[in-house]
Protein backbone atom coordinates (compact mmCIF):
# COMPACT_ATOMS: atom_id res chain seq x y z
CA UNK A 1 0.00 0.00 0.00
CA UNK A 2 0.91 3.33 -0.50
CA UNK A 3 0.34 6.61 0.87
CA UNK A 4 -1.93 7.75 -2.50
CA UNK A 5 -3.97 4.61 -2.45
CA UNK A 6 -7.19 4.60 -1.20
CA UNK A 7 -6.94 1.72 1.11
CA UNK A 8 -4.00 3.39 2.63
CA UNK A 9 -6.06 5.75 3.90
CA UNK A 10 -8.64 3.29 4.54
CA UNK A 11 -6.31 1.53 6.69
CA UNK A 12 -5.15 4.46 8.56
CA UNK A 13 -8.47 5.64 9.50
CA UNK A 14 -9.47 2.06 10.81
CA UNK A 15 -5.86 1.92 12.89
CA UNK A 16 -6.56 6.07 14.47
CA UNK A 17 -10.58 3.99 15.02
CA UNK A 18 -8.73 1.74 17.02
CA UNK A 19 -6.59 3.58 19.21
CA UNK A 20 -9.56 5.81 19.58
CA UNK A 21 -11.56 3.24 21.08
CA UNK A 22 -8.90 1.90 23.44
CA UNK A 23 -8.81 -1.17 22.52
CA UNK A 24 -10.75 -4.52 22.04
CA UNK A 25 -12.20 -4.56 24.56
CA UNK A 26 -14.58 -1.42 23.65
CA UNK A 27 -14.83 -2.35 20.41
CA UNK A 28 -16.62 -6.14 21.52
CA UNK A 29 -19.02 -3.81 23.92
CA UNK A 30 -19.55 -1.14 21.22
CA UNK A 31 -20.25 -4.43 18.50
CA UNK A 32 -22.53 -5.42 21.59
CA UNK A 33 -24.51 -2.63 21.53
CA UNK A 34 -25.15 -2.59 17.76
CA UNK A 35 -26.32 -5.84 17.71
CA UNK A 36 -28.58 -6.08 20.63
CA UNK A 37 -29.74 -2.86 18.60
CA UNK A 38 -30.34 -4.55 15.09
CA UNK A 39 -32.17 -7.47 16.85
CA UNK A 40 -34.63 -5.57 18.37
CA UNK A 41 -35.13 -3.36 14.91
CA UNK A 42 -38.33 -4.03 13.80
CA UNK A 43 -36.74 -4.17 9.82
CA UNK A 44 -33.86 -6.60 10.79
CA UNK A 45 -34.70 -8.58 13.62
CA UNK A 46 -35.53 -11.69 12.33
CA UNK A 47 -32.23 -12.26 11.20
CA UNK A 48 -30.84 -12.99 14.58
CA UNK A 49 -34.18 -14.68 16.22
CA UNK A 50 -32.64 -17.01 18.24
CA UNK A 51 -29.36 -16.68 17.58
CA UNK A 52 -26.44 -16.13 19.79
CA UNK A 53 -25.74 -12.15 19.18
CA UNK A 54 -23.01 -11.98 21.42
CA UNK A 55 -20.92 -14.73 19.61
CA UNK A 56 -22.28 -12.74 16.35
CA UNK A 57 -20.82 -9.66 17.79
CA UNK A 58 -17.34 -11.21 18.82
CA UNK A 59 -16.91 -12.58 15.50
CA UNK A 60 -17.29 -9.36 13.84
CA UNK A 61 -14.87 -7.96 16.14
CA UNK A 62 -12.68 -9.91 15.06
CA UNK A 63 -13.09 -8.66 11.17
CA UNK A 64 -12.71 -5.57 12.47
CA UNK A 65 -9.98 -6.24 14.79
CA UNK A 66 -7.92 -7.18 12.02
CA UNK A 67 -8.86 -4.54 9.33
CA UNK A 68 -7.90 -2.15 12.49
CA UNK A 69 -4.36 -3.45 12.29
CA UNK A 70 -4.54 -4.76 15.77
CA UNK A 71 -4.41 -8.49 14.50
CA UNK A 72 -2.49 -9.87 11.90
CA UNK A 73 -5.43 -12.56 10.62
CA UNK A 74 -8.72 -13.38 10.96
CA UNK A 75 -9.55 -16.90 10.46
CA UNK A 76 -13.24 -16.36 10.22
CA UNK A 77 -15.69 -16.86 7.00
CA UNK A 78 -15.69 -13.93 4.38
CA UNK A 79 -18.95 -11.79 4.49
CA UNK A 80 -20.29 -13.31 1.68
CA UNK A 81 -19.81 -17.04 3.18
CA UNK A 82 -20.61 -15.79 6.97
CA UNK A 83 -24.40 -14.45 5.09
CA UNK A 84 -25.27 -17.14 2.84
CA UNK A 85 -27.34 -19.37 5.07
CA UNK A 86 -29.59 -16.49 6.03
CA UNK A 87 -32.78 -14.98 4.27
CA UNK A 88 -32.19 -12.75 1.72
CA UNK A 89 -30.34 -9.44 2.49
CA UNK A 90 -32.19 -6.64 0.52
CA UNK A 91 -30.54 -2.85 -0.20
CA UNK A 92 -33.14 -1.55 2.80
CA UNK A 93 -31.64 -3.90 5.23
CA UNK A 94 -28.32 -2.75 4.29
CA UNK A 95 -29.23 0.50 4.09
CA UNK A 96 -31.13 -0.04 7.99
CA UNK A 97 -27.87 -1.83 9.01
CA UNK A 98 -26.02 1.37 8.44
CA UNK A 99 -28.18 3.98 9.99
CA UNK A 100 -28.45 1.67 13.41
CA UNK A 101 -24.55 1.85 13.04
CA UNK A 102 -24.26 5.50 12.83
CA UNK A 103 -26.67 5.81 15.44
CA UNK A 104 -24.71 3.70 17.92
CA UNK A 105 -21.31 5.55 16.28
CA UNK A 106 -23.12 8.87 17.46
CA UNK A 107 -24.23 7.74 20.81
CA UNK A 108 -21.02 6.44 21.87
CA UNK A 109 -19.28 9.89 21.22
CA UNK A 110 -17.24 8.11 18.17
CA UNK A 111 -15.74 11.58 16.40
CA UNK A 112 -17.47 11.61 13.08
CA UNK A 113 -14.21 11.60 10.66
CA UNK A 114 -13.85 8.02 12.59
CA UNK A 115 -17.04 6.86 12.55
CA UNK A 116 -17.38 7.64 8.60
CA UNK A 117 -14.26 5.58 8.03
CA UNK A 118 -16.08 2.59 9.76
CA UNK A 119 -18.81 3.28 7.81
CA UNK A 120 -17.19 3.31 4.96
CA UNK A 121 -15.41 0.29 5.47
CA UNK A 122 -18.91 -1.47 6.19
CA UNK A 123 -19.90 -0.15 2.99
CA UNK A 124 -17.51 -1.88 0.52
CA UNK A 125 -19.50 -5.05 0.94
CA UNK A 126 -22.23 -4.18 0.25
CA UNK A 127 -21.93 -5.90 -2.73
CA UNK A 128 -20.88 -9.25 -1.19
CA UNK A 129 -23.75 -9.86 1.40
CA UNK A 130 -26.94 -7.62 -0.53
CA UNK A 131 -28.98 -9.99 -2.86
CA UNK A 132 -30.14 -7.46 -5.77
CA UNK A 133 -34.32 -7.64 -5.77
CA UNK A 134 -34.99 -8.58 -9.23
CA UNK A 135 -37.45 -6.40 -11.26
């Protein structure tokens, strides 16, 4: 990577996230949070009926542990693998996803130039987990 690539600054942002938060530590309560959120959304909480959210929440720490520089692998499923056994995943559950996110960003006091970068790291797969609605 470097410094005028896009990821570069990607990466930066996610590593100035982390120290931000402290640690893992915050980040597992803050993925917490978000979760407990989404399953009690009226738009996405059927995807985690009876699930463990907690576990669901740790493992996505990890992703982000490890796009935050603070790991050197992740040994988890890709997003595309870690979604494919669950109902459909339309643009507005994305799209709901996202706003939850910000909203827990927000309430959290994350500085918005950080929380952007998180939710623009979110964003890139979109592609990989959103089944298109055909017309």
């Amino acid at each position: 990577m470097q410094p005028h690539d896009p990821a570069f600054f990607m990466r930066n942002a996610l590593e100035s996230l982390y120290q931000h938060l402290g640690g893992e530590s915050e980040l597992k309560r803050i993925m917490r949070l978000f979760y407990e959120r989404m399953a009690a959304d009226v738009m996405l909480g059927f995807f985690f009926f009876g699930r463990d959210l907690h576990a669901i929440a740790d493992r996505q720490s990890d992703f982000l542990l490890r796009a935050m520089g603070a790991r050197s692998s992740y040994s988890g499923r890709p997003p595309a693998q870690a979604h494919e056994k669950l109902p459909p995943i339309l643009p507005g559950h994305f799209d709901r996803r996202a706003v939850i996110l910000s909203e827990v960003l927000r309430d959290q006091a994350i500085p918005p130039e950080l929380a952007k970068a998180w939710l623009d790291f979110e964003a890139a797969f979109r592609d990989a987990v959103v089944t298109e609605q055909k017309p």
